[in-house]
Each structure stands twice: as C-alpha cells, then as structure tokens.
Protein backbone atom coordinates (compact mmCIF):
# COMPACT_ATOMS: atom_id res chain seq x y z
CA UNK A 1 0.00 0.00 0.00
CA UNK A 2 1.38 3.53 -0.95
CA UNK A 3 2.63 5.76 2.16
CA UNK A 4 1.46 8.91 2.25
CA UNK A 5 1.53 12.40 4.79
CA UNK A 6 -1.48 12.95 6.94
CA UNK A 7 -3.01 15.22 8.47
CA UNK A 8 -4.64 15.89 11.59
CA UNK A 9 -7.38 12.94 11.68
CA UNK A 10 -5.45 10.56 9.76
CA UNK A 11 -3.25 7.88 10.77
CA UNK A 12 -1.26 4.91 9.33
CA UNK A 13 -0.69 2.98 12.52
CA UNK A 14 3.10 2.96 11.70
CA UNK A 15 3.04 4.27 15.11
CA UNK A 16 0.63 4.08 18.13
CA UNK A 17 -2.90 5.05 17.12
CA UNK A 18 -2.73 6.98 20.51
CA UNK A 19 -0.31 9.16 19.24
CA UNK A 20 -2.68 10.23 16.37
CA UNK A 21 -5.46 10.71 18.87
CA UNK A 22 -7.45 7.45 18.37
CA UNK A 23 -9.14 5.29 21.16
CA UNK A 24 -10.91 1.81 21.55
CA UNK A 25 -13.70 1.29 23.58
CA UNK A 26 -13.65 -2.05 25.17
CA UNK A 27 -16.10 -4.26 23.65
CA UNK A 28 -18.19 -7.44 25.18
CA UNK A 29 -16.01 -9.80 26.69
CA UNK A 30 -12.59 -8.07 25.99
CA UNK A 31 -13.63 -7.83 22.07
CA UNK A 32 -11.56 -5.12 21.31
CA UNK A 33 -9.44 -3.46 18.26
CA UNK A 34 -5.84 -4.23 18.64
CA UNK A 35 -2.60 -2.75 16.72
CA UNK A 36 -0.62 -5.26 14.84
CA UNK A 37 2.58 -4.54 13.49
CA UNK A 38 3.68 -8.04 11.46
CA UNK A 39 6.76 -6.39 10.33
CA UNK A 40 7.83 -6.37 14.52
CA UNK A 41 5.75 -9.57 15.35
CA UNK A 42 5.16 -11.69 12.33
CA UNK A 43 1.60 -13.76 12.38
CA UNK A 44 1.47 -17.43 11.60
CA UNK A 45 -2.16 -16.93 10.26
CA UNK A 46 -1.84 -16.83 6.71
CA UNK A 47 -5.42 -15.00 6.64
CA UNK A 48 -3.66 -11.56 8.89
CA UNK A 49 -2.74 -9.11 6.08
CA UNK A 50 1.00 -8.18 6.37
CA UNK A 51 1.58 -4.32 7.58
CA UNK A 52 0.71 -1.96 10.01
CA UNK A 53 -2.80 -1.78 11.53
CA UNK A 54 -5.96 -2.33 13.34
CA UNK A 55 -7.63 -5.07 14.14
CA UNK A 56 -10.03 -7.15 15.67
CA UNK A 57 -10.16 -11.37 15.54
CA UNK A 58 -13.66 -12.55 15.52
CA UNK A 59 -12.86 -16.27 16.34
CA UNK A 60 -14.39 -17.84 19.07
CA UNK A 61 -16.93 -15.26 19.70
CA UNK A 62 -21.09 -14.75 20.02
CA UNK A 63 -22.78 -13.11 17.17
CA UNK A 64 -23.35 -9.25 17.98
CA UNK A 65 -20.67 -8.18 20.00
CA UNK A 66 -19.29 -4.58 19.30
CA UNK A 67 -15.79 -2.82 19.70
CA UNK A 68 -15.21 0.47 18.49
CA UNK A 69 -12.21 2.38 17.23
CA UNK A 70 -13.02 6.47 17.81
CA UNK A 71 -10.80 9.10 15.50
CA UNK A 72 -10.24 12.48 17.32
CA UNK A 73 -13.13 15.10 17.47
CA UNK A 74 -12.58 16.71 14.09
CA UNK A 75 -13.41 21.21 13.48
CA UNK A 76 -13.27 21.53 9.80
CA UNK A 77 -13.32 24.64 7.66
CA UNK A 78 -13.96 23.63 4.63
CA UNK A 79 -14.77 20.66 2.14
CA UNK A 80 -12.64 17.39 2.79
CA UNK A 81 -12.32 14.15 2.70
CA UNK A 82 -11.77 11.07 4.84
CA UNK A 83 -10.66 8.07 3.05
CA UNK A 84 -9.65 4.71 4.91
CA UNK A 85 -9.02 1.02 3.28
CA UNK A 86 -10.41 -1.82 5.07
CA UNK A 87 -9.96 -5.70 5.08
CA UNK A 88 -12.04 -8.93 5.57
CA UNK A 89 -10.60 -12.04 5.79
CA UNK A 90 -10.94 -16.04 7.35
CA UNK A 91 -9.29 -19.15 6.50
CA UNK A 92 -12.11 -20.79 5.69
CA UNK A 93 -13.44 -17.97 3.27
CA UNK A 94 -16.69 -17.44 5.14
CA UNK A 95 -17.51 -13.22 6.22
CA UNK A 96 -16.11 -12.37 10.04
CA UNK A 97 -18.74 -10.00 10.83
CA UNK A 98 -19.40 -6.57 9.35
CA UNK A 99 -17.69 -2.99 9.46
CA UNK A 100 -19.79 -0.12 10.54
CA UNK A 101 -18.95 3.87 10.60
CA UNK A 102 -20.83 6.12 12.64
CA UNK A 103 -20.54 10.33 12.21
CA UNK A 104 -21.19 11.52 15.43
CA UNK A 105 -21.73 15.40 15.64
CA UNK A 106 -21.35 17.34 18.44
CA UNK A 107 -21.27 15.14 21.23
CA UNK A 108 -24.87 13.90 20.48
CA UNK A 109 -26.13 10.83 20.23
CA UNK A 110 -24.11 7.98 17.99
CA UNK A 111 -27.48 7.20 15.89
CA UNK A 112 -27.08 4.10 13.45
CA UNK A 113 -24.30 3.94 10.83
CA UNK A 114 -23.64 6.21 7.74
CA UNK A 115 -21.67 3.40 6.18
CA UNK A 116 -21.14 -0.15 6.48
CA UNK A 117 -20.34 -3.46 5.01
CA UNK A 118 -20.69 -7.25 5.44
CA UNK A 119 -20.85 -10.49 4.55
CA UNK A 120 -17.78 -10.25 2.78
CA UNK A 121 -14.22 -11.58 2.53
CA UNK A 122 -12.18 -9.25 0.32
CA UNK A 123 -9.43 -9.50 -2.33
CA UNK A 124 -6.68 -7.36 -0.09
CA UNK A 125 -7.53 -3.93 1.21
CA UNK A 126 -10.38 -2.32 -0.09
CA UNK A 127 -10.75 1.78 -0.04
CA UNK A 128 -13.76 3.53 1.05
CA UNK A 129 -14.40 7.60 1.60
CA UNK A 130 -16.60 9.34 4.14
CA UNK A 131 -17.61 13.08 2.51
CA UNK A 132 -18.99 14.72 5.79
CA UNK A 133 -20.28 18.26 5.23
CA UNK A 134 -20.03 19.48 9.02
CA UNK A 135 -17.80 22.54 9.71
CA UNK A 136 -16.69 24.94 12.06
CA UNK A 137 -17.85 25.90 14.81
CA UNK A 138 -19.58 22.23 14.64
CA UNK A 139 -17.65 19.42 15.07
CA UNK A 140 -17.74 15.63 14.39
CA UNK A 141 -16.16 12.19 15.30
CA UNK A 142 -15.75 9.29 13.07
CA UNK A 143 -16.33 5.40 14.55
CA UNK A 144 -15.21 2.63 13.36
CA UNK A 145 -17.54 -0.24 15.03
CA UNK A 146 -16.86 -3.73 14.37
CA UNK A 147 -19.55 -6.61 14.87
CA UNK A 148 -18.95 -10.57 15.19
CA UNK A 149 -20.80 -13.34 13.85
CA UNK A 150 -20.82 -16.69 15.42
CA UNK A 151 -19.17 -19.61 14.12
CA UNK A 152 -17.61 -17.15 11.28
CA UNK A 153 -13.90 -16.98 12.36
CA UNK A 154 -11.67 -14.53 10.82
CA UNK A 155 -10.18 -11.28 10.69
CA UNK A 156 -11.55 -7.57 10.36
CA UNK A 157 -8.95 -5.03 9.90
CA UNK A 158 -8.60 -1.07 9.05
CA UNK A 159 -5.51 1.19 7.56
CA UNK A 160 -4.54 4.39 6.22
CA UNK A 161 -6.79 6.90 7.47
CA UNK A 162 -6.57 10.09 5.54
CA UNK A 163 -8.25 13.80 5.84
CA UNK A 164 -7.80 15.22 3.13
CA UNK A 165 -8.17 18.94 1.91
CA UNK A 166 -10.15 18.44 -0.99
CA UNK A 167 -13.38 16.58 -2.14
CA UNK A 168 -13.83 12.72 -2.24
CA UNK A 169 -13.26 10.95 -5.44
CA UNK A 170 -16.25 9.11 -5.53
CA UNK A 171 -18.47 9.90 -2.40
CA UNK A 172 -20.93 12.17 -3.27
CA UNK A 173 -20.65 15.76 -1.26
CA UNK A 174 -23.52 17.25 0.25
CA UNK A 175 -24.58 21.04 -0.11
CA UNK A 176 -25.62 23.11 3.48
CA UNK A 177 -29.37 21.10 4.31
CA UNK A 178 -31.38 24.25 5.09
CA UNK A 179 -33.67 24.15 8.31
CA UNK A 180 -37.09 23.35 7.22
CA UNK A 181 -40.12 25.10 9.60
CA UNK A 182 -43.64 24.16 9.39
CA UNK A 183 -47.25 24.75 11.27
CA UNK A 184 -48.44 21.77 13.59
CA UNK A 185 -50.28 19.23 11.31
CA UNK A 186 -48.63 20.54 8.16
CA UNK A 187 -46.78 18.70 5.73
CA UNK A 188 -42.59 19.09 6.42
CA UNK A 189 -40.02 18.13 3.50
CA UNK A 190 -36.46 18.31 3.33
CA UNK A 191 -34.27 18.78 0.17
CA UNK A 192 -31.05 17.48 0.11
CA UNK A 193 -28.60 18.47 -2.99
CA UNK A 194 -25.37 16.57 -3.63
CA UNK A 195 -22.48 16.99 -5.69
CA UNK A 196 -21.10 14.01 -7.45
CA UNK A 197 -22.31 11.65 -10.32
CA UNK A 198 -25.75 9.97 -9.10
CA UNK A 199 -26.00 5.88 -9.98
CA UNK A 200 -29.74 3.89 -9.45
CA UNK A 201 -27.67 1.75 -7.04
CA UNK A 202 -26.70 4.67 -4.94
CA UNK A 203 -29.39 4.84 -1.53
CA UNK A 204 -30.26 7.64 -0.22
CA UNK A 205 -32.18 8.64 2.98
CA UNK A 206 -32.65 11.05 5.68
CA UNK A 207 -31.38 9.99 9.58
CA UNK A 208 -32.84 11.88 12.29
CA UNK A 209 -30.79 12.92 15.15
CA UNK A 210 -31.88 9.96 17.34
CA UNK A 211 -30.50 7.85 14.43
CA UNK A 212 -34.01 6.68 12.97
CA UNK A 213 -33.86 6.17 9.17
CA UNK A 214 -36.22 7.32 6.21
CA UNK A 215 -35.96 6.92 2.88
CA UNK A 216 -35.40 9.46 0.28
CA UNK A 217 -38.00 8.92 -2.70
CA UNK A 218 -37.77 11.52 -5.03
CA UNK A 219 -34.30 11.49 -6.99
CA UNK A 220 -34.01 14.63 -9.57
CA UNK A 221 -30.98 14.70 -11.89
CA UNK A 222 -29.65 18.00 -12.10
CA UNK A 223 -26.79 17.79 -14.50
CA UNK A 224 -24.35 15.51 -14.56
CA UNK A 225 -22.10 16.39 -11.30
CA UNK A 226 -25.37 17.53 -9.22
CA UNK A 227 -28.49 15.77 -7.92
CA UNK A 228 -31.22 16.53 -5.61
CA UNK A 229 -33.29 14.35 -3.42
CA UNK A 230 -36.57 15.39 -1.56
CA UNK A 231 -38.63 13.79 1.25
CA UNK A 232 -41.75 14.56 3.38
CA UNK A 233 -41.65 14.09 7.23
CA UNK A 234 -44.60 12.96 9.38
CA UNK A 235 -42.86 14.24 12.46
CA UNK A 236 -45.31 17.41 12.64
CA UNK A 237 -48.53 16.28 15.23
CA UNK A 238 -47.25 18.57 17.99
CA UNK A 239 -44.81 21.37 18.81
CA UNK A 240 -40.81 20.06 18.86
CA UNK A 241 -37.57 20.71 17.21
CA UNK A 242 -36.17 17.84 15.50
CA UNK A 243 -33.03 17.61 13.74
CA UNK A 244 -32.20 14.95 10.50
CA UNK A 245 -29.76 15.03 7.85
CA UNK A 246 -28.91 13.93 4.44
CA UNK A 247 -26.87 10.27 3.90
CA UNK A 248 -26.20 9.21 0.90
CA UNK A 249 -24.34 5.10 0.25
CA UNK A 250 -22.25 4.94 -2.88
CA UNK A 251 -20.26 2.29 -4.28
CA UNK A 252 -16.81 4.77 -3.43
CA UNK A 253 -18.58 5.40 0.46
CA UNK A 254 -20.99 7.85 1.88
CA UNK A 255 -21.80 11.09 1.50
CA UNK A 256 -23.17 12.68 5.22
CA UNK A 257 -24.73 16.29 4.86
CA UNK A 258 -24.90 18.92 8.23
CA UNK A 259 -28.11 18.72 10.50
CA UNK A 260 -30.81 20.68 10.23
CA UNK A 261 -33.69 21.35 12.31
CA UNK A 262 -37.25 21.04 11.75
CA UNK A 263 -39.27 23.31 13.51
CA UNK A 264 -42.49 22.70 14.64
CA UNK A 265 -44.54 25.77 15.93
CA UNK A 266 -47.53 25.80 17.37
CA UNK A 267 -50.27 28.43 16.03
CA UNK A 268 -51.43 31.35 18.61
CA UNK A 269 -54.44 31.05 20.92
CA UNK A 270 -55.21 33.93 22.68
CA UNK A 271 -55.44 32.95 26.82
CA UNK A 272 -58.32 35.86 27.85
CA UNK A 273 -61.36 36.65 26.22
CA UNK A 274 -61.92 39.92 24.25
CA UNK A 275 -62.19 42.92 26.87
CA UNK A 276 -66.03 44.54 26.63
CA UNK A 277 -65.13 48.51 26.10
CA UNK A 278 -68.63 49.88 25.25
CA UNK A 279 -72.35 48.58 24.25
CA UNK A 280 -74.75 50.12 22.23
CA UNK A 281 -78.20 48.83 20.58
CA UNK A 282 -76.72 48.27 17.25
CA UNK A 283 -72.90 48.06 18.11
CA UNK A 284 -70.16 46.66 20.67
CA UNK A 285 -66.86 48.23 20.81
CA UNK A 286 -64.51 45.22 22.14
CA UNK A 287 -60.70 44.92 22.62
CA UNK A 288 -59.40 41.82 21.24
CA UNK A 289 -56.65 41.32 24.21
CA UNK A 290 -54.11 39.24 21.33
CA UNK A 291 -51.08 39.66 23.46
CA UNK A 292 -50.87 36.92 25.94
CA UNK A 293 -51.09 34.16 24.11
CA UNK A 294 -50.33 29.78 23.96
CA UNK A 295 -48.30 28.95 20.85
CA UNK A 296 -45.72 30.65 18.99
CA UNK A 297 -46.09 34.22 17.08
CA UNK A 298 -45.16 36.37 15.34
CA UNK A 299 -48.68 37.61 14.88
CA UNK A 300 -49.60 38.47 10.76
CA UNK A 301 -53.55 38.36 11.26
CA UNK A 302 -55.97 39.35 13.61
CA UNK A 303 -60.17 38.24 13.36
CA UNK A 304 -62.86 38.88 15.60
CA UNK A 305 -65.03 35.76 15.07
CA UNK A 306 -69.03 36.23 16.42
CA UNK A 307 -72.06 34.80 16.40
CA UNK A 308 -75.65 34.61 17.97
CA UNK A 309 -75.63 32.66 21.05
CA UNK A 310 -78.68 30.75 19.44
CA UNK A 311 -78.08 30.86 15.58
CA UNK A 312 -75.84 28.81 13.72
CA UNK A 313 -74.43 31.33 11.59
CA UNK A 314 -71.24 33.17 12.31
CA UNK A 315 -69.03 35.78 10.89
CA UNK A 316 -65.23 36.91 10.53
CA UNK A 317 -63.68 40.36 10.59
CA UNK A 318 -60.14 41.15 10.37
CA UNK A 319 -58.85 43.60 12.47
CA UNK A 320 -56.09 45.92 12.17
CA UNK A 321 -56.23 48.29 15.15
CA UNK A 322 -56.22 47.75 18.89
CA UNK A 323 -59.77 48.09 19.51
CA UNK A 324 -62.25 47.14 17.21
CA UNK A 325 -66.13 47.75 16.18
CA UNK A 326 -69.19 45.34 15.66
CA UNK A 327 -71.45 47.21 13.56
CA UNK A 328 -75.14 46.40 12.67
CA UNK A 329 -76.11 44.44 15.48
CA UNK A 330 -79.54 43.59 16.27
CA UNK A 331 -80.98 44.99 19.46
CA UNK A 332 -81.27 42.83 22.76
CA UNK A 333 -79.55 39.93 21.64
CA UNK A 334 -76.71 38.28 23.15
CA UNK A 335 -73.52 37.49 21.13
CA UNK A 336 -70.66 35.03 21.72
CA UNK A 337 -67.19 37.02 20.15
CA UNK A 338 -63.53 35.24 20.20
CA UNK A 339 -60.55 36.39 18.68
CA UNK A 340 -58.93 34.42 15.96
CA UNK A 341 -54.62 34.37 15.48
CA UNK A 342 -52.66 33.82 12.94
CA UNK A 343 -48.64 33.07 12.50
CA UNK A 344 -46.78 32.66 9.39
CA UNK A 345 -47.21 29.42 6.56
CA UNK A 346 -49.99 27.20 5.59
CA UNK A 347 -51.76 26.08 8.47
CA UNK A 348 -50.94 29.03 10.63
CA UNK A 349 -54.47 30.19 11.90
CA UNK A 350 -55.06 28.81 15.78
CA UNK A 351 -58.43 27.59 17.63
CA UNK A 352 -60.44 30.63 18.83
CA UNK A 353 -59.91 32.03 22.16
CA UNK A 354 -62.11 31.88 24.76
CA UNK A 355 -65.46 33.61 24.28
CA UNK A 356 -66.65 37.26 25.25
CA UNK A 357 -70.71 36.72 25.92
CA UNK A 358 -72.55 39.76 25.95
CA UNK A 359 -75.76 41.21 24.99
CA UNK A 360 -76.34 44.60 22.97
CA UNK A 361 -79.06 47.13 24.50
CA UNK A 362 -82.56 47.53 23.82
CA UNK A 363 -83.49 50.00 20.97
C-alpha cells in the first residue's frame, strides 16, 4: 500500500494510534481493536494481512458483539475528505462479521451507521471515503464499530486513514441542508442536494438525530455532477424541534450532509377573552386582548369571530387596530365574540380564544 503524509485525523498505525489521537472502547467480553505490526511480530495466520494496523479477531466469539475504534473530534473549515481502506478475511473464506462507521456530531447521540459493510471476505484492502459536510464551529467524530458473527472466524482489519483537503473521489458531497419550519399538522419536506455523479444503485435517505432512518424517494438529476433528493416528514402532530440530515451510500462510500432542524410551531391562541369597552343597541366596541397568548407568534392576522348565542351562523372580521367595532347588530340579543390568530405558513391560523358573551341594549 502507498505511504502517504497525513493530516490531523489521519493515521497509518506505523506508530501508536494513541499518538494520532485514536481510542478503543472495550467491547463485550474483551472484544476489542488491537494494533498489529507483522513487520515487529510476524503472524502465523496466513489469513492476517502483512503491515501496520488495526484489528479485531472474531474467532471464538457470540454473534453481535461490538468494539469500536473512535478518531479524534474533528473542526473543519472547509470541504474534505476522509478516506480509509479496510480488510475482511478467514481461513475458511466465510464473512467475520461486518464494518460499521458512525458520524457523530457534536457530542450527540451515535445514531445508526452512515456506512457499512458485510458479509464479505475481500481481495486485499479495499478503499472507502466518508464526505462529511459538518464545519466549524460544529464538530464531528468518526467510529469505526466492528460486529462478530458466530461460528464465522476470521479477521476484520482497518488502515490508512486520511483527511484530506479536498473533495472525495467518488463519495458524493452534500450542499448546506437548510432548516425546514412548518405549522403543527402541516406537511414538512427536506431537500437534500449533492455533488457528485448519481448511480440507481446509490441509496439515499434522511437519519434523524436519534438515528431513525427514512428513505429518500424523489431522486431529480440536475446535470451531470449535481443531484437533488426530496422527502416529506410525518414528524409534525405537535410542537418540537427535530433535527435529521442527508446520507447518501455509494459504491466509493458515503456522502453525510450537516443537520438541520425542523421546527415545529404551534399556532397562537389567545389565553383571555376579548375585553367589553362599550355597548350600544346596534354596536359593541370590544378589545381583542391578542397579546398573551399559547403557541408561537409572530402575529400576521388578527379576526374577531361572532355569532348569535342561538343561531348557527357566524361571521369573521379582520382587524387591524387595537380596539375594534361590531357594527349592525340587532338589538337585545346576546352574542358570543372570540378572537382568531394567525402566525406565518400554511396552516398558521389557531383555535379561537375563549369567548366574550354579551348582549347589545334595547333600541
């Protein structure tokens, strides 16, 4: 394999991964990555690659177990590229287990894999590339996870970690995923825009922060190094912030956009009734008391809403000053009034308030 000169985030295990700022995380039952070094301490198993690297046997062990290999916290400025090679192998030809790679961003939560492959024994190291489009001031770590199989005894093994300053080769790059905000009940959809050649084998979908998956269904060729992908989220039946973003599995790696958030506001609902200010036979002047309110503003639209207290028929004014008018009432009859609220985008308009009942004077 060809040397090269990393950078910060890379490593080629010629020395120890400490010293590059890696870590293992101790896995079930001492399952664990190890350093191996055959050039130091040769290995009699024919199926151990030759070199510098990590490693983790699968022999001998119950199918799920987990170690992890963590890359330091990464702060990048601008597009890059993380390439690795990896390498699956067993004497008797059958898969060790699988490879997974988690982009954790943040601090958050790890969420389930951006990458990952299995049920495979390769034909010597195989090179994969992680485009991640999180900069500065966010930050991100890369983690390698390894997973057994029972009764499949064999080898999984990564090398030559690079960061490089420019974009991936093949993995598709992802352009800033803009936060989306919508009205409770409403319809929410995300568009995600890559860079890179797009290929009917590629997947795409959307991963939410908590690491739930949904698939991207809409696929629009822009030209032929751009392509856009769109997809509608249910997540809307109450107020919440949510945040998802863009993956995208190539045959050269995966492509991992920034996180956005989806907003979910609530529409207004005023908390008091409309204030009484004067009565007349024909008229009541009212004060629509918008400003304490339950939901989320700004404001765009103001209605009185009234009615007969016995009729079924009902009527909507806007209003545009702080106290407002009902003309042409009829005398002696009592009327139910609530204030109506609106916030910005489709669906925006809240329940009524709670009513003002009062009667107009005898004529």
């Amino acid at each position: 394999m060809e040397s090269f000169f990393y950078i910060t985030g890379g490593c080629s295990f010629d020395e120890h991964y400490s010293n590059c700022g890696y870590s293992v995380a101790l896995g079930t039952n001492g399952f664990t990555w190890e350093q191996i070094n055959t050039w130091e301490k040769p290995m009699l198993d024919p199926a151990v690659p030759t070199g510098s690297f990590m490693m983790v046997n699968s022999s001998g062990r119950a199918s799920g177990q987990k170690a992890h290999l963590l890359l330091p916290t990464l702060k990048e400025n601008d597009t890059h590229c993380i390439d690795f090679h990896y390498y699956f192998s067993s004497r008797d030809r059958s898969s060790p287990g699988a490879l997974n790679v988690y982009v954790k961003v943040n601090g958050g939560p790890q969420g389930n894999p951006v990458w990952n492959v299995s049920g495979v024994v390769t034909e010597g190291w195989v090179k994969a590339e992680l485009a991640i489009s999180t900069f500065w001031p966010h930050f991100y770590q890369v983690i390698f996870e390894s997973v057994s199989l029972k009764g499949h005894p064999g080898y999984i093994a990564v090398d030559e970690v690079r960061v490089l300053a420019h974009p991936c080769r093949k993995a598709p790059h992802f352009l800033r995923l803009q936060n989306v905000e919508v009205n409770v009940g409403q319809n929410a959809t995300f568009q995600c825009i890559a860079g890179g050649k797009w290929s009917q084998h590629d997947k795409l979908w959307l991963q939410q922060w908590n690491g739930r998956d949904t698939a991207l269904m809409v696929t629009r060729v822009v030209n032929h190094r751009r392509f856009s992908a769109t997809v509608s989220v249910a997540d809307t039946a109450q107020r919440s912030v949510s945040k998802y973003r863009c993956v995208i599995r190539s045959d050269g790696g995966s492509g991992v956009s920034n996180y956005a958030e989806l907003i979910v506001k609530e529409p207004p609902t005023p908390i008091a009734p409309p204030e009484l200010l004067a009565v007349g036979a024909t008229y009541l002047w009212i004060k629509p008391n918008a400003n304490s309110i339950i939901g989320d503003g700004p404001i765009i639209l103001k209605e009185v809403e009234y009615r007969t207290t016995t009729g079924t028929w009902a009527e909507t004014h806007i209003v545009d000053s702080p106290n407002y008018k009902l003309w042409h009432l009829d005398p002696d009859v009592e009327y139910e009034i609530r204030v109506l609220l609106t916030r910005p985008g489709e669906g925006g308009t809240g329940p009524p308030g709670p009513p003002l009942t009062t009667r107009t004077k005898c004529a």
